[in-house]
N, C-alpha and C. Protein backbone atom coordinates (compact mmCIF):
# COMPACT_ATOMS: atom_id res chain seq x y z
N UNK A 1 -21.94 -11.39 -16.22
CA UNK A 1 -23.36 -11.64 -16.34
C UNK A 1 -23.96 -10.81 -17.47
N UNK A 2 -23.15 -9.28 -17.53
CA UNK A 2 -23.98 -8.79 -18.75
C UNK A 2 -23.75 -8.96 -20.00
N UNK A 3 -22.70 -10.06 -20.05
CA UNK A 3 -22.29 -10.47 -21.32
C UNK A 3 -23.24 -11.31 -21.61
N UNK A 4 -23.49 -12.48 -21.11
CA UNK A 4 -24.36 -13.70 -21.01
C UNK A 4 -25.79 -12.98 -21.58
N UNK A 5 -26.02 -12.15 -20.55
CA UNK A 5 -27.26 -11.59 -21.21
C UNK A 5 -27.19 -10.26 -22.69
N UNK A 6 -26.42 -10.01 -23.06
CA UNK A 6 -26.23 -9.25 -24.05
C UNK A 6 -26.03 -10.54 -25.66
N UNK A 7 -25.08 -12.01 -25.46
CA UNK A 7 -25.92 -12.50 -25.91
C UNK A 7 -26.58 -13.41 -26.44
N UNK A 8 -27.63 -13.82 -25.28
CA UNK A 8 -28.74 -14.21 -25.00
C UNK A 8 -29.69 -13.23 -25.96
N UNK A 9 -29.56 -12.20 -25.65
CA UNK A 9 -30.77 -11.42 -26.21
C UNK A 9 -30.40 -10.83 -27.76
N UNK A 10 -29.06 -11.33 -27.97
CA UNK A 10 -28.55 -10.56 -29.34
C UNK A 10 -28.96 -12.12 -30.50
N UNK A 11 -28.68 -13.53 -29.72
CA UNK A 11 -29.01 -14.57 -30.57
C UNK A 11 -30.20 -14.94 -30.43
N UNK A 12 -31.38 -14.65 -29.51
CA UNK A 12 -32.98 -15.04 -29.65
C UNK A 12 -33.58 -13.91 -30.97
N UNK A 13 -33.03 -12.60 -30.80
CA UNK A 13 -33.48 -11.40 -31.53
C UNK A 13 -33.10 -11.90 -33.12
N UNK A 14 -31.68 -12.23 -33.03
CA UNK A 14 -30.85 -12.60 -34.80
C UNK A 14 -31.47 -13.77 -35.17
N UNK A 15 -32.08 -14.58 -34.37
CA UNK A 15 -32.47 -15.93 -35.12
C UNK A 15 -34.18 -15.44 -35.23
N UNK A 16 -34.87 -15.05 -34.17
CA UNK A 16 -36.14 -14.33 -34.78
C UNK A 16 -36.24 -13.66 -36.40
N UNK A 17 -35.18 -13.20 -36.53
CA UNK A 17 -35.38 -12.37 -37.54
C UNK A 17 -34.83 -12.85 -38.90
N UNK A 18 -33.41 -13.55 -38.29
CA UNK A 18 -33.43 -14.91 -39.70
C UNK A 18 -35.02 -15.69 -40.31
N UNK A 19 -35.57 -16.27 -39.22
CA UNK A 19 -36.63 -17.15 -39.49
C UNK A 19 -37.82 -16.22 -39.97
N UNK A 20 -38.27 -14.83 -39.65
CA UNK A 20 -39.31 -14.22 -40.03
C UNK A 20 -38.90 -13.09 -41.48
N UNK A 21 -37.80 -12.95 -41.20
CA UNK A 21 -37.30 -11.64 -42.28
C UNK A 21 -36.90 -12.49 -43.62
N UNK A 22 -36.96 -11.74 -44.95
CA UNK A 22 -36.27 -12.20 -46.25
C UNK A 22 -34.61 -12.17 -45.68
N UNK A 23 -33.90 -12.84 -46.35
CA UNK A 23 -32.15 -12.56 -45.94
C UNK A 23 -31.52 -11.43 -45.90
N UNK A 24 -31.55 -11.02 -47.08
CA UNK A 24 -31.47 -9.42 -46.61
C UNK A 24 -31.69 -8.72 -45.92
N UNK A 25 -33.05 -8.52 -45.54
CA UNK A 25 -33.25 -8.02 -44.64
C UNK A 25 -32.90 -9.07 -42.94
N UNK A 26 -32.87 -9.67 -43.12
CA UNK A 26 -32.22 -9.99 -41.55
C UNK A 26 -30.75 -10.22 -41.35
N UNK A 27 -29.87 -9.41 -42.50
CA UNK A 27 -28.82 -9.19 -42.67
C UNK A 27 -28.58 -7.75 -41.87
N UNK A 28 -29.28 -6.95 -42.85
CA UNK A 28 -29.57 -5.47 -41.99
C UNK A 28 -29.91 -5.35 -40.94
N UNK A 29 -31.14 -6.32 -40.58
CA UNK A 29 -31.31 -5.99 -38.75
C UNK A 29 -30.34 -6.59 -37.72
N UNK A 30 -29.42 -6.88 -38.06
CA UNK A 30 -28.28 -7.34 -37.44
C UNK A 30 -27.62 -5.85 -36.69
N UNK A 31 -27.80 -4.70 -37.31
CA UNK A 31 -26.98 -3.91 -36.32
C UNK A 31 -28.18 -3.20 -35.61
N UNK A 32 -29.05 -3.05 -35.77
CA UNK A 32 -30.39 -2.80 -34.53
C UNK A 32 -30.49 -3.88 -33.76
N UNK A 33 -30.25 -5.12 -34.30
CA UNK A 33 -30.36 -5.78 -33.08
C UNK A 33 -29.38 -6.05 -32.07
N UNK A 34 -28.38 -5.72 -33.02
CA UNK A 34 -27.03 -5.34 -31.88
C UNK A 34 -26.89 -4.11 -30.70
N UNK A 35 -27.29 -3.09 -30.95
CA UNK A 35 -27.60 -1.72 -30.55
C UNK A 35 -28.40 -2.21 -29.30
N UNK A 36 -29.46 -2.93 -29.79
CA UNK A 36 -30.95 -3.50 -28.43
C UNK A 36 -30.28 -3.91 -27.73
N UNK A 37 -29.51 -4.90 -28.19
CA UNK A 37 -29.07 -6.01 -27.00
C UNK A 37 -28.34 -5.12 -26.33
N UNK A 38 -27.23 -4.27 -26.92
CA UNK A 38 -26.13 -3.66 -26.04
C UNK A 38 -27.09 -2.50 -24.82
N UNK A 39 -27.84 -2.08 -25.57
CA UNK A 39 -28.78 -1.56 -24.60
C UNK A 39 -28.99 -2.42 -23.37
N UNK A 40 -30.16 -2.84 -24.06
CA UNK A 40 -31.00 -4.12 -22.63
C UNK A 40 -29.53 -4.60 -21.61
N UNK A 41 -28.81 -5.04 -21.99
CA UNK A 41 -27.58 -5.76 -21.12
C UNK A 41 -26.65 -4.63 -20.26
N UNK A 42 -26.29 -3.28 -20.78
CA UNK A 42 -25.34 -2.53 -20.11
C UNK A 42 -26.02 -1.31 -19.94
N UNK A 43 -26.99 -0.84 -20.42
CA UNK A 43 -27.78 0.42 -20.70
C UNK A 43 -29.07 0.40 -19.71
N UNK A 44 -30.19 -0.74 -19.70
CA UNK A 44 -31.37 -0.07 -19.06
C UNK A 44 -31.22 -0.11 -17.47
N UNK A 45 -30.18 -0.70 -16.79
CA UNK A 45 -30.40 -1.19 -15.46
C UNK A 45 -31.15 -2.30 -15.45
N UNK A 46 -31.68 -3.07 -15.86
CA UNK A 46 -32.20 -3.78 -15.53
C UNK A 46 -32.08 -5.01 -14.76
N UNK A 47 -30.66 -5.46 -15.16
CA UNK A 47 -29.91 -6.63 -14.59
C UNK A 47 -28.98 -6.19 -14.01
């Protein structure tokens, strides 16, 4: 399950940021948004 949600939240975050960021830069936020997701999914408790 915390895969599913790790990503879930790693491809809503990478395609947000494709569509709003220049390429480059949503090249770079690729490993913050990796970091989040791994958070949110195995890190906060949440799920």
């Amino acid at each position: 399950m915390r895969r599913k949600i790790f990503w879930t939240v790693f491809i809503a975050l990478g395609l947000l940021a494709d569509f709003t960021l220049p390429l480059l830069w949503g090249l770079v936020a690729t490993i913050p948004i990796g970091i989040v997701s791994w958070w949110v999914a195995y890190r906060s408790d949440w799920f």
